[in-house]
C-alpha atoms as a PDB file:
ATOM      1  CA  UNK A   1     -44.572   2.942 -51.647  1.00  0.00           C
ATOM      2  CA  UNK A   2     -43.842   0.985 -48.671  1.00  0.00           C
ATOM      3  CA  UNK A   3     -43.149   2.532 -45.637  1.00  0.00           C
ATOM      4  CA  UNK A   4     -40.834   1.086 -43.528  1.00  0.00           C
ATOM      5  CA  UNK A   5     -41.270   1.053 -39.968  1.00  0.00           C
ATOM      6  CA  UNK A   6     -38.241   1.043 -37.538  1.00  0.00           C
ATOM      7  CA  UNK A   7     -38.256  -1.178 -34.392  1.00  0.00           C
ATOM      8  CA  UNK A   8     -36.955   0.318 -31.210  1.00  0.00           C
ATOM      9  CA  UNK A   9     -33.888  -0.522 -29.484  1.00  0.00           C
ATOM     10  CA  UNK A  10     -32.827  -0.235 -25.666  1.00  0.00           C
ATOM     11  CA  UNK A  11     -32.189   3.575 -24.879  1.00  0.00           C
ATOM     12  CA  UNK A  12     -34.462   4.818 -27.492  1.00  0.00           C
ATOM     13  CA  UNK A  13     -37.638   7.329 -26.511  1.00  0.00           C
ATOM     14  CA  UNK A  14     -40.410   5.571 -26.811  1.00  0.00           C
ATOM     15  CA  UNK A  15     -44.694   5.651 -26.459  1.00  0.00           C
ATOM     16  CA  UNK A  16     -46.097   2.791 -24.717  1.00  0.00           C
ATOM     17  CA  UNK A  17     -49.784   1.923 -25.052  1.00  0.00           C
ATOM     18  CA  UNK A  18     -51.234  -0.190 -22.241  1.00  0.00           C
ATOM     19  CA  UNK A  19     -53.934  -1.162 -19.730  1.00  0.00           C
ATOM     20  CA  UNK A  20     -53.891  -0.986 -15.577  1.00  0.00           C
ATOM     21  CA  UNK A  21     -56.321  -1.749 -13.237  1.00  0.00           C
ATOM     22  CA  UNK A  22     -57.951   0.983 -11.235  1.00  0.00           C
ATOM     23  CA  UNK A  23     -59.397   0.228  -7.927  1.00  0.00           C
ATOM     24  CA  UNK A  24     -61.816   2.106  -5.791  1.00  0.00           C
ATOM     25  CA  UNK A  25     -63.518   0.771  -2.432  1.00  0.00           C
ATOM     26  CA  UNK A  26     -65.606   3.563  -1.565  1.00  0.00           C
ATOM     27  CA  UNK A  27     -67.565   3.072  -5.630  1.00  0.00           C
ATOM     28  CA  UNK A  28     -69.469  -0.061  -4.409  1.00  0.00           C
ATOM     29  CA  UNK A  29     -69.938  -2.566  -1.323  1.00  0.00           C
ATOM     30  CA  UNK A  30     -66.796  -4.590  -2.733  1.00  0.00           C
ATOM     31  CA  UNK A  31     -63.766  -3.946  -4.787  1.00  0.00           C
ATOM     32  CA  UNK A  32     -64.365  -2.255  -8.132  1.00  0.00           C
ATOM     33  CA  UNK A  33     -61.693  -2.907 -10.672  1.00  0.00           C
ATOM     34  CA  UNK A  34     -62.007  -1.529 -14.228  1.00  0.00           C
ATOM     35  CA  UNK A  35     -58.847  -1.178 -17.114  1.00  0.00           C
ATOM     36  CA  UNK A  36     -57.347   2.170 -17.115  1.00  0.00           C
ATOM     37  CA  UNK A  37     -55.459   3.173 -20.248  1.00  0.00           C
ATOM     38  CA  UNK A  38     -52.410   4.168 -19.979  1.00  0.00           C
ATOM     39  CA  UNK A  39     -49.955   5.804 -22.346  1.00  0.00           C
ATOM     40  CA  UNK A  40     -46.166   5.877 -20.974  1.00  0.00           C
ATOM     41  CA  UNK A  41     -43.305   8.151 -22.459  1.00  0.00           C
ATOM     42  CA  UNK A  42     -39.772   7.396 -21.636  1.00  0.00           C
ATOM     43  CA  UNK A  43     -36.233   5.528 -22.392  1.00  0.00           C
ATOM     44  CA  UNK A  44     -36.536   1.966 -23.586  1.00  0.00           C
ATOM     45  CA  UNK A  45     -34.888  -0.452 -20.884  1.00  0.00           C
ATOM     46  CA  UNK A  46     -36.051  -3.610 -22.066  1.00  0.00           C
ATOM     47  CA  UNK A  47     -38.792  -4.685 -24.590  1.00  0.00           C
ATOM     48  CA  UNK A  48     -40.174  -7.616 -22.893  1.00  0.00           C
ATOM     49  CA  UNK A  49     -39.389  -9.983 -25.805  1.00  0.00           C
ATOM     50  CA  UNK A  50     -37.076 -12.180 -23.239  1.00  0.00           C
ATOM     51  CA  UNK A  51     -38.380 -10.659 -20.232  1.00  0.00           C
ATOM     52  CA  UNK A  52     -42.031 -10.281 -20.463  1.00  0.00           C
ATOM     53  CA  UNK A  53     -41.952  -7.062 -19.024  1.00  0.00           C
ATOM     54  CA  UNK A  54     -41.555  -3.675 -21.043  1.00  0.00           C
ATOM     55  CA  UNK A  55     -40.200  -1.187 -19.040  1.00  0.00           C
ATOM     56  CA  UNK A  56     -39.744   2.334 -19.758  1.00  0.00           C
ATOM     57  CA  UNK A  57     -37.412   5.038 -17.760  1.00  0.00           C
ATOM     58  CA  UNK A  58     -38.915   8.506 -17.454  1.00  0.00           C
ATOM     59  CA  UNK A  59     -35.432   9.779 -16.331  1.00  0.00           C
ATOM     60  CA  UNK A  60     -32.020   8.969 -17.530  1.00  0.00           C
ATOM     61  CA  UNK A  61     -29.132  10.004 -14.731  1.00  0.00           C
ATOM     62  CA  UNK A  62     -26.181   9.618 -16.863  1.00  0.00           C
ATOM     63  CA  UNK A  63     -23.516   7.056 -15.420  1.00  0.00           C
ATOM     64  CA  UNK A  64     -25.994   6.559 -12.312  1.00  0.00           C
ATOM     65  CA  UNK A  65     -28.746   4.968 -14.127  1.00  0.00           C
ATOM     66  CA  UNK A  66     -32.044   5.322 -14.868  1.00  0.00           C
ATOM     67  CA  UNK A  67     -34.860   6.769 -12.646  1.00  0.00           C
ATOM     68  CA  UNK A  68     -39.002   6.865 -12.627  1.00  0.00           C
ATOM     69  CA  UNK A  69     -39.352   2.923 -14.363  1.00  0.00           C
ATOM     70  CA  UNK A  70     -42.610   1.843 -15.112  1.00  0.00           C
ATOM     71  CA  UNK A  71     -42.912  -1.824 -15.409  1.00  0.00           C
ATOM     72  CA  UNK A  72     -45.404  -3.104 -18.169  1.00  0.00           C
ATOM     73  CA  UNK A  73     -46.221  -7.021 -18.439  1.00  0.00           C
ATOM     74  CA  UNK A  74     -46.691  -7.416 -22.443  1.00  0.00           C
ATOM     75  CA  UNK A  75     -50.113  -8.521 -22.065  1.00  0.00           C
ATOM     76  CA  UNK A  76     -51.189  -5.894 -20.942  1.00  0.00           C
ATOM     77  CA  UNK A  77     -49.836  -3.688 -24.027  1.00  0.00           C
ATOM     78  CA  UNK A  78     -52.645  -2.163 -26.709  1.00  0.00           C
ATOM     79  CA  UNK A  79     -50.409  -1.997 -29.136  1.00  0.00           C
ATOM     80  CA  UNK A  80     -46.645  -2.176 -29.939  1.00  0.00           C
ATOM     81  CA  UNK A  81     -44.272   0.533 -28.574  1.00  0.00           C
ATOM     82  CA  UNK A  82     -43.865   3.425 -30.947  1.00  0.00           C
ATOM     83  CA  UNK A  83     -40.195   4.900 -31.451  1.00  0.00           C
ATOM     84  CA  UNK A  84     -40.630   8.680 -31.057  1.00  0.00           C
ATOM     85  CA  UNK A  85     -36.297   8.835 -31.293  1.00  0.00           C
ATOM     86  CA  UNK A  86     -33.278   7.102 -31.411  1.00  0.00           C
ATOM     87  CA  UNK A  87     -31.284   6.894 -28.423  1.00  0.00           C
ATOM     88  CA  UNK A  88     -27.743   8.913 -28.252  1.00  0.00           C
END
């Protein structure tokens, strides 16, 4: 049986998989920049397909908007983002 996986849509709660760059002067005699994984839980604004830039709301305000957005470029995702529930 195949099981069919659902894509998610803008508004949807989502998990977002992705890398950052950590930074710390005080590690070494220069910068020191290593990938920091980073997984992201929120509202789907925009998938990045047009864009090239996920982002992901950790606070919906009703008619006012959105608040808390992180901004992901896509190649920086690990993996795709994960629909954890549909949107109202």
């Amino acid at each position: 049986m195949k099981v069919k996986v659902q894509k998610p849509r803008v508004g949807d709660v989502v998990r977002v998989h992705w890398l950052d760059a950590w930074f710390d002067v005080e590690l070494s005699a220069g910068p020191f920049v290593t990938e920091c994984p980073v997984v992201t839980v929120g509202f789907l604004l925009d998938d990045g397909l047009e864009s090239g830039i996920v982002r992901v709301a950790g606070e919906a305000l009703g008619p006012h908007g959105w608040r808390a957005v992180t901004h992901v470029p896509q190649a920086y995702l690990t993996r795709e983002p994960e629909l954890l529930a549909r949107g109202e």
